[in-house]
PDB file of N, CA and C in Angstrom:
ATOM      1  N   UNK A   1      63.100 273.116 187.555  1.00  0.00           N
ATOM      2  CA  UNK A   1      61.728 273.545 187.629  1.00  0.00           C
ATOM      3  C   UNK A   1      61.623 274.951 188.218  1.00  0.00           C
ATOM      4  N   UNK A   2      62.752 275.895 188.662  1.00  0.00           N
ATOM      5  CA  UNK A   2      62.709 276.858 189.328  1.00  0.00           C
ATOM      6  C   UNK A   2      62.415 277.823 188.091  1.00  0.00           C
ATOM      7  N   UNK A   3      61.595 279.354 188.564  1.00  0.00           N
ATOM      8  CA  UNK A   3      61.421 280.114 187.643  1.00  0.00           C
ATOM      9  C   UNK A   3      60.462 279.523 186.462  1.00  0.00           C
ATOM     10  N   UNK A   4      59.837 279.023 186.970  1.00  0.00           N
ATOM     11  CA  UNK A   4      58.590 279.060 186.618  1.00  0.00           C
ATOM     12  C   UNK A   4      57.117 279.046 186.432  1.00  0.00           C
ATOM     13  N   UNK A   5      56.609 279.674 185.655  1.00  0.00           N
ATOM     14  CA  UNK A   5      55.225 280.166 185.749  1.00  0.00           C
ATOM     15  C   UNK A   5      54.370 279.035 185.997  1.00  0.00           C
ATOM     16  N   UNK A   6      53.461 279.075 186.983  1.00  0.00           N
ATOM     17  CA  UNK A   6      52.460 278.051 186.814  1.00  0.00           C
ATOM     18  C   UNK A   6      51.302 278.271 186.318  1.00  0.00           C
ATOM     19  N   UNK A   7      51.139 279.477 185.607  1.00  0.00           N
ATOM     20  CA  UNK A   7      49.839 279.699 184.805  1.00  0.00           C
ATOM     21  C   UNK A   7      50.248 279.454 182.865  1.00  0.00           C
ATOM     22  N   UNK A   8      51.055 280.272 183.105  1.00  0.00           N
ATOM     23  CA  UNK A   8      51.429 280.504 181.780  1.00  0.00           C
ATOM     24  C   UNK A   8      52.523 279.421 181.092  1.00  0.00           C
ATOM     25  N   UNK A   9      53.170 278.670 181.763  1.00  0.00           N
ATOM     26  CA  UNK A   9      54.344 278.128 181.627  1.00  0.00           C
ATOM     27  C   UNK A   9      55.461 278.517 181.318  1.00  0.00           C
ATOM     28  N   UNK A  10      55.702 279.662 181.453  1.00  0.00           N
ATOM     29  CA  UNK A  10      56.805 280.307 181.155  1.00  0.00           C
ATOM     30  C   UNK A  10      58.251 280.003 181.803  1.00  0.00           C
ATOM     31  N   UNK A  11      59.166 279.741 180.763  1.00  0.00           N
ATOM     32  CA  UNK A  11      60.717 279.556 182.061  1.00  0.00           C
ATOM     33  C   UNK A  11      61.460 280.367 181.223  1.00  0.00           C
ATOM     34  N   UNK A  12      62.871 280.500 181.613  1.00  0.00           N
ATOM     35  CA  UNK A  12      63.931 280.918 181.168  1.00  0.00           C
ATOM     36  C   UNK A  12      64.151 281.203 179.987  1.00  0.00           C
ATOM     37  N   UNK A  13      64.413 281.947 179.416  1.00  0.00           N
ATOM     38  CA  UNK A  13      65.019 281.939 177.964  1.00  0.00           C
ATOM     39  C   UNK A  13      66.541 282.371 178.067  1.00  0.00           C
ATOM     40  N   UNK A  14      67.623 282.289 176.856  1.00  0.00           N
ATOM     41  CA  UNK A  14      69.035 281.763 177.115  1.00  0.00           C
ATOM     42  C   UNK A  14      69.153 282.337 175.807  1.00  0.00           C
ATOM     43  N   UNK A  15      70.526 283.420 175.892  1.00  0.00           N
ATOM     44  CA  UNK A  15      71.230 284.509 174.792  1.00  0.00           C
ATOM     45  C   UNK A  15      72.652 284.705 174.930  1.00  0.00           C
ATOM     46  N   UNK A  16      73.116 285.501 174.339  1.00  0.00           N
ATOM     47  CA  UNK A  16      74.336 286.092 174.808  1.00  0.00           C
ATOM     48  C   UNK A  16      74.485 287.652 175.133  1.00  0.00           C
ATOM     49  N   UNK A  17      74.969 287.328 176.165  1.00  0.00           N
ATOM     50  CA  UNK A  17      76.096 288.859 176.907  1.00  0.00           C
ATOM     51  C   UNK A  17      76.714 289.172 174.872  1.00  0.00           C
ATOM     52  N   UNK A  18      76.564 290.784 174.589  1.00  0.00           N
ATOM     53  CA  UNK A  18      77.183 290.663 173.725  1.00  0.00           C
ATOM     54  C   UNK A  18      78.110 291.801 174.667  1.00  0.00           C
ATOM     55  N   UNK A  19      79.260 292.078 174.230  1.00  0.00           N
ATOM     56  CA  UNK A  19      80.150 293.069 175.345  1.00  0.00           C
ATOM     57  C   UNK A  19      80.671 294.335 173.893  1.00  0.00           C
ATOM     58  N   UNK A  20      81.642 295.271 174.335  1.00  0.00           N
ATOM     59  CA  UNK A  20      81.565 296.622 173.485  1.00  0.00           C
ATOM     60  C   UNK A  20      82.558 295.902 172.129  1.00  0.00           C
ATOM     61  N   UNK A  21      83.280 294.932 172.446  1.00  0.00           N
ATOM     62  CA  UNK A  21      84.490 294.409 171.279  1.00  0.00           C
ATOM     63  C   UNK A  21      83.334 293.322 170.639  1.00  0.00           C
ATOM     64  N   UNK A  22      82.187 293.244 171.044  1.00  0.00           N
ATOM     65  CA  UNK A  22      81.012 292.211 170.459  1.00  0.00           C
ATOM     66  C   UNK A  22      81.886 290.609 171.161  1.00  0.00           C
ATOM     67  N   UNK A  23      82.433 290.324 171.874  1.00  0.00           N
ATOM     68  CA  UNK A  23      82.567 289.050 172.816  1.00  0.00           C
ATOM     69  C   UNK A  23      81.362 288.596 172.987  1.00  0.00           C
ATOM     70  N   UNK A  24      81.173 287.225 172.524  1.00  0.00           N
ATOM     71  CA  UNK A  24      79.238 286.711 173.352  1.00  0.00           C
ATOM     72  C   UNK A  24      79.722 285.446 174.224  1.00  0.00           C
ATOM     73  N   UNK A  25      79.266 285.594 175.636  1.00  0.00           N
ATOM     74  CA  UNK A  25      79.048 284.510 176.483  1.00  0.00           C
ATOM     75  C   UNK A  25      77.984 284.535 176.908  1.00  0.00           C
ATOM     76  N   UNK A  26      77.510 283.145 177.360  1.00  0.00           N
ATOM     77  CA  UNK A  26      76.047 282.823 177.232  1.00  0.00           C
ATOM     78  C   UNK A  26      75.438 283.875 178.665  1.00  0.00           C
ATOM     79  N   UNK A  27      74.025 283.888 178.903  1.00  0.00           N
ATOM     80  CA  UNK A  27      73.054 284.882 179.689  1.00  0.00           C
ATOM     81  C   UNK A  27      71.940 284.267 179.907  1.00  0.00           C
ATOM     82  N   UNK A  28      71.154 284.411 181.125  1.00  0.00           N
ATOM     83  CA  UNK A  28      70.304 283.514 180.754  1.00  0.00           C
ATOM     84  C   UNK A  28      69.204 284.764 181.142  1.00  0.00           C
ATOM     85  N   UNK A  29      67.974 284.795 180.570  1.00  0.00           N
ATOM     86  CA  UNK A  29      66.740 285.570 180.720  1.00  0.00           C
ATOM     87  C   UNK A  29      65.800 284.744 181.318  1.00  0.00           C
ATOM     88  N   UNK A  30      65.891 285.905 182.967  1.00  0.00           N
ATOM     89  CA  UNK A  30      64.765 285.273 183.607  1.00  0.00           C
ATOM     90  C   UNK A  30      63.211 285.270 183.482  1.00  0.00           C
ATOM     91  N   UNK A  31      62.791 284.523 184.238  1.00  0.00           N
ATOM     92  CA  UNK A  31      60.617 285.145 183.665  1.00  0.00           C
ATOM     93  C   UNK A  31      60.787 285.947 185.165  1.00  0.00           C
ATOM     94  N   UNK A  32      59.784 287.051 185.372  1.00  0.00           N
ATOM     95  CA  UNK A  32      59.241 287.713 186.781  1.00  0.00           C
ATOM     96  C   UNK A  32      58.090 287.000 187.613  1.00  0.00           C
ATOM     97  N   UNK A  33      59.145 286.195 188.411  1.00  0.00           N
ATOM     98  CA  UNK A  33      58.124 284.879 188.717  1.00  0.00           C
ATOM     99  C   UNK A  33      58.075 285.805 190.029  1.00  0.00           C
ATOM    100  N   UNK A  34      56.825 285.727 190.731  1.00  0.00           N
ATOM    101  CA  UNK A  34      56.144 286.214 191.887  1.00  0.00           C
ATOM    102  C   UNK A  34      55.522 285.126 192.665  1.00  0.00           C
ATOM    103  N   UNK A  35      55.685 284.820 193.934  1.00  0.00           N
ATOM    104  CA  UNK A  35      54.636 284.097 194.795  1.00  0.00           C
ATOM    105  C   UNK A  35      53.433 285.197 195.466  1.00  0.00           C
ATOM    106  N   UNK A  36      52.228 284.160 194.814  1.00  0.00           N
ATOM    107  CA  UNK A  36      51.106 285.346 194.549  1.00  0.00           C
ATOM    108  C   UNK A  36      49.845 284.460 195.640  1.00  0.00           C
ATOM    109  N   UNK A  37      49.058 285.064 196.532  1.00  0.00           N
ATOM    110  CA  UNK A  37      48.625 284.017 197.155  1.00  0.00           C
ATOM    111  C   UNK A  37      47.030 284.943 197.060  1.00  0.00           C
ATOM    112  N   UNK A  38      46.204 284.173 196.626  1.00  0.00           N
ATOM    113  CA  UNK A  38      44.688 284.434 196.146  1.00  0.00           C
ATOM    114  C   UNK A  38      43.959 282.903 197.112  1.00  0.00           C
ATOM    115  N   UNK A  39      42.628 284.343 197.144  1.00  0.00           N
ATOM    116  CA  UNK A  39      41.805 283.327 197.745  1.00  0.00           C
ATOM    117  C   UNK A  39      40.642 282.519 196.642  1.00  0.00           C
ATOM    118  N   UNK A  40      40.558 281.261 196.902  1.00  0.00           N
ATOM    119  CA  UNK A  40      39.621 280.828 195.859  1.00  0.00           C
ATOM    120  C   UNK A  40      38.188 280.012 197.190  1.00  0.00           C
ATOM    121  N   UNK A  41      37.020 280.557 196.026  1.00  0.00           N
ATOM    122  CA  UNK A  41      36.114 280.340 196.779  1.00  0.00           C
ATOM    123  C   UNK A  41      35.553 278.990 196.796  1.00  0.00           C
ATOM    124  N   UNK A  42      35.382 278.513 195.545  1.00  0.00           N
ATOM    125  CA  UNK A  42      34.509 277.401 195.394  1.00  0.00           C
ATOM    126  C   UNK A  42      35.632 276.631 196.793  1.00  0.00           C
ATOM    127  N   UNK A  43      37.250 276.432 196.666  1.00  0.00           N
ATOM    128  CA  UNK A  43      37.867 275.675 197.540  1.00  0.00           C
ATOM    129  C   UNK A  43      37.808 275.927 199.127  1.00  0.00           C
ATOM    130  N   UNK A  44      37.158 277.317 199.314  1.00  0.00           N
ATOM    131  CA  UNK A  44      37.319 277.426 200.833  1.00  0.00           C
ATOM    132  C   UNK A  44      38.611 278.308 201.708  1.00  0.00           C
ATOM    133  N   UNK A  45      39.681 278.304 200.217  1.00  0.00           N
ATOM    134  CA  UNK A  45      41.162 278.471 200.585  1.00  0.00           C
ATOM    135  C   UNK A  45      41.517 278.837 200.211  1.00  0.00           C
ATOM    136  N   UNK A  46      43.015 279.520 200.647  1.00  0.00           N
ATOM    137  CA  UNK A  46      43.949 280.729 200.064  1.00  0.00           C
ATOM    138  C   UNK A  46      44.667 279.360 199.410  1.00  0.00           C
ATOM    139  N   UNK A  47      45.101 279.949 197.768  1.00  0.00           N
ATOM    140  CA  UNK A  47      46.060 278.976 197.016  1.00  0.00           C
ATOM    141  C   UNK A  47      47.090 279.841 196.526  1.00  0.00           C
ATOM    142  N   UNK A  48      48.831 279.409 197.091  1.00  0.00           N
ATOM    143  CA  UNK A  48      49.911 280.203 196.918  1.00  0.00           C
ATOM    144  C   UNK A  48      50.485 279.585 195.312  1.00  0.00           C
ATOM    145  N   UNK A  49      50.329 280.354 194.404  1.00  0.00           N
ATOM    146  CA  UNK A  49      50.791 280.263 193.344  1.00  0.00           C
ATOM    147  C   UNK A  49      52.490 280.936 192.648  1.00  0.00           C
ATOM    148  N   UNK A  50      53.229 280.446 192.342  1.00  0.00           N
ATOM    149  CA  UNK A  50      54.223 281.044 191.710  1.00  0.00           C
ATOM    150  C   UNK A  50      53.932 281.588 190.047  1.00  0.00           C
ATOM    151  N   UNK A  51      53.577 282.528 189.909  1.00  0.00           N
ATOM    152  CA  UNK A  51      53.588 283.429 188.569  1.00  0.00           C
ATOM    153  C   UNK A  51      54.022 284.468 188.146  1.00  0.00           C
ATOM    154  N   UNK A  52      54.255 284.279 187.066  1.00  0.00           N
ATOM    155  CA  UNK A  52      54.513 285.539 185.887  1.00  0.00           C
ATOM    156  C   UNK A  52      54.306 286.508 186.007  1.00  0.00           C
ATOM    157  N   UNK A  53      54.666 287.637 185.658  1.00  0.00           N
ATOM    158  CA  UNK A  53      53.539 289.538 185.494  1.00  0.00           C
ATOM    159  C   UNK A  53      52.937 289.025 184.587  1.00  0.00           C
ATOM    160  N   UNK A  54      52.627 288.096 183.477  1.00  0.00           N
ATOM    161  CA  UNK A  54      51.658 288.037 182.820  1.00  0.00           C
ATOM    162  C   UNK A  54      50.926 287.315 183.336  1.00  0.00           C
ATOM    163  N   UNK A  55      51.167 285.556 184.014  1.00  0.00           N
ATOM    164  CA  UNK A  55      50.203 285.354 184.446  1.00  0.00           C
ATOM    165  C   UNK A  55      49.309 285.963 185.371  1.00  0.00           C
ATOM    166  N   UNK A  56      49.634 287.030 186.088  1.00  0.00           N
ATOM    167  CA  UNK A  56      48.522 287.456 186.983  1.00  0.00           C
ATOM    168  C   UNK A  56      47.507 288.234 185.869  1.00  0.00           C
ATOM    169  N   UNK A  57      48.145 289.028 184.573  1.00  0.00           N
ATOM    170  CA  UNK A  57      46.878 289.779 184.383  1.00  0.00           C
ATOM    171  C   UNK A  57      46.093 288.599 183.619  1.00  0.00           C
ATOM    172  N   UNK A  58      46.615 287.144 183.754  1.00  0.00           N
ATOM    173  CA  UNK A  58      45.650 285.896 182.758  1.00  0.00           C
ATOM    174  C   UNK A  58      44.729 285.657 184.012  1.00  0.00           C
ATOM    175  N   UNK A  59      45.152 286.005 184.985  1.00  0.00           N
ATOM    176  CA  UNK A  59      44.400 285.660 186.288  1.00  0.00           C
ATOM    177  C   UNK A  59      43.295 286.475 186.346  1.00  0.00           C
ATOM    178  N   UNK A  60      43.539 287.895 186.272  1.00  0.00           N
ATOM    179  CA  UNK A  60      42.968 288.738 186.094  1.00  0.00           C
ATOM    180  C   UNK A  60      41.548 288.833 184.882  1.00  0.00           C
ATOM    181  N   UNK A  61      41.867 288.422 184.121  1.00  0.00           N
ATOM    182  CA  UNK A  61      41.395 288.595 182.875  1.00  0.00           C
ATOM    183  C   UNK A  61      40.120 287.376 182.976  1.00  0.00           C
ATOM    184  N   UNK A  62      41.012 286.020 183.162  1.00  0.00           N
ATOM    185  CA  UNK A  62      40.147 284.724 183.242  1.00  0.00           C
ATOM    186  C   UNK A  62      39.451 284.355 184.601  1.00  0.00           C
ATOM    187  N   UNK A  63      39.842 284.688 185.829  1.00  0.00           N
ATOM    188  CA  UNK A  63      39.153 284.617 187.134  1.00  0.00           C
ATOM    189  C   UNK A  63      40.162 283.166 187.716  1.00  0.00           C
ATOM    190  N   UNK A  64      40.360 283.468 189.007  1.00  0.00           N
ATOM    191  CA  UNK A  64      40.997 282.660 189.658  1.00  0.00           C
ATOM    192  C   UNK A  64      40.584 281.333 189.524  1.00  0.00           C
ATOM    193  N   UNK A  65      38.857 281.217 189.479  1.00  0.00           N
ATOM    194  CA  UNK A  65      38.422 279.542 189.399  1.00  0.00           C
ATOM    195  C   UNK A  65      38.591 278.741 188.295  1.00  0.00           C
ATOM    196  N   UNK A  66      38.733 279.620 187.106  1.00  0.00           N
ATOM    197  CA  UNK A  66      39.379 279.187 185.798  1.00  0.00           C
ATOM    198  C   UNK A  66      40.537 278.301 185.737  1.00  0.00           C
ATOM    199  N   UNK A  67      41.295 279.350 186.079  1.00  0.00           N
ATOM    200  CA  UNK A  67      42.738 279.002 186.387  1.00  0.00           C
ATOM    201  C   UNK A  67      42.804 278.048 187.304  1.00  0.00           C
ATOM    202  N   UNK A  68      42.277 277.628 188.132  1.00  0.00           N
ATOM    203  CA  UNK A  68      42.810 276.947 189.358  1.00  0.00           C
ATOM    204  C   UNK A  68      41.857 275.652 188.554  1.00  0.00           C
ATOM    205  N   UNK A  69      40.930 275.723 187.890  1.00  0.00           N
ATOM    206  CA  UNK A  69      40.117 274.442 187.141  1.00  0.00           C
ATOM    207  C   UNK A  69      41.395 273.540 186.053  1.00  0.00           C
ATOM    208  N   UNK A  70      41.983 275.063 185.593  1.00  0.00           N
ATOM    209  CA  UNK A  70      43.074 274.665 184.682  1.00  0.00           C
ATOM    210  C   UNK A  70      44.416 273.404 185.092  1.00  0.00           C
ATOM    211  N   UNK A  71      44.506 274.248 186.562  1.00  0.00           N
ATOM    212  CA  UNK A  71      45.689 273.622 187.321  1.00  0.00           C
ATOM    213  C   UNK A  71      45.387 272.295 188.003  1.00  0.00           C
ATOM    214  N   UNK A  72      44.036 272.163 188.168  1.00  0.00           N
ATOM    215  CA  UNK A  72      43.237 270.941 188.579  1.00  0.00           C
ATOM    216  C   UNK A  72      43.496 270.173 187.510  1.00  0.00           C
ATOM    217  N   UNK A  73      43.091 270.184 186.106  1.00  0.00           N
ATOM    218  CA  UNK A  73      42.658 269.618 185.134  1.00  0.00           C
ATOM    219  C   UNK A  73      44.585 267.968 184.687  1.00  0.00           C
ATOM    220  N   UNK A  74      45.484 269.446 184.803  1.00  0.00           N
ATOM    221  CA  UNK A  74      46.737 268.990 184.708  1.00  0.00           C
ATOM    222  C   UNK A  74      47.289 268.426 185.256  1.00  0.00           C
ATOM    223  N   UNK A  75      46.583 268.340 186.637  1.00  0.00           N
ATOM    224  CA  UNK A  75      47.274 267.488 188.210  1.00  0.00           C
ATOM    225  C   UNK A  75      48.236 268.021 188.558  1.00  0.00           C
ATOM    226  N   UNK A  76      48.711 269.501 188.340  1.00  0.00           N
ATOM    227  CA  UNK A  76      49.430 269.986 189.206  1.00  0.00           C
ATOM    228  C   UNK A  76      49.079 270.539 190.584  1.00  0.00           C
ATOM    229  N   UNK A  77      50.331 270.588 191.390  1.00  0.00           N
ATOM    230  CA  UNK A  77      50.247 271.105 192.761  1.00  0.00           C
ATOM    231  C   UNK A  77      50.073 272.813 192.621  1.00  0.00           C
ATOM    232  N   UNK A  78      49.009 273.329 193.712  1.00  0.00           N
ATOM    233  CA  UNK A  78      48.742 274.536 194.649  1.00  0.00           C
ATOM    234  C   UNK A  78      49.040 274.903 195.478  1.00  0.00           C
TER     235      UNK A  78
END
């Protein structure tokens, strides 16, 4: 469950190292997971989120109470 987004759902994606003779062993591509801590009003409280560079500008874009309605909706933890 590590490295990942809790807005967006984003995890890992998985390639190969290609090297200069073209050798491929596996690589794994991380997401830019951030612990991001916003205050939400309707709750009263600061909620520490682990996200994406994209999820923040979805944060951005949609408003924290959205999102946090979203994360309610799914029964995930804040």
């Amino acid at each position: 469950m590590a490295r990942t987004c809790q807005v967006t759902g984003a995890q890992p994606a998985f390639g190969n190292h290609v090297s200069h003779s073209h050798r491929r062993t596996r690589r794994r591509f991380d997401v830019n997971v951030q612990r991001k801590r916003y205050w939400v009003p309707s709750l009263g409280r600061h909620v520490t989120l682990r996200v994406s560079a994209r999820g923040i500008k979805t944060i951005d874009q949609r408003g924290i109470e959205a999102v946090v309605a979203d994360l309610r909706a799914r029964g995930e933890r804040y």
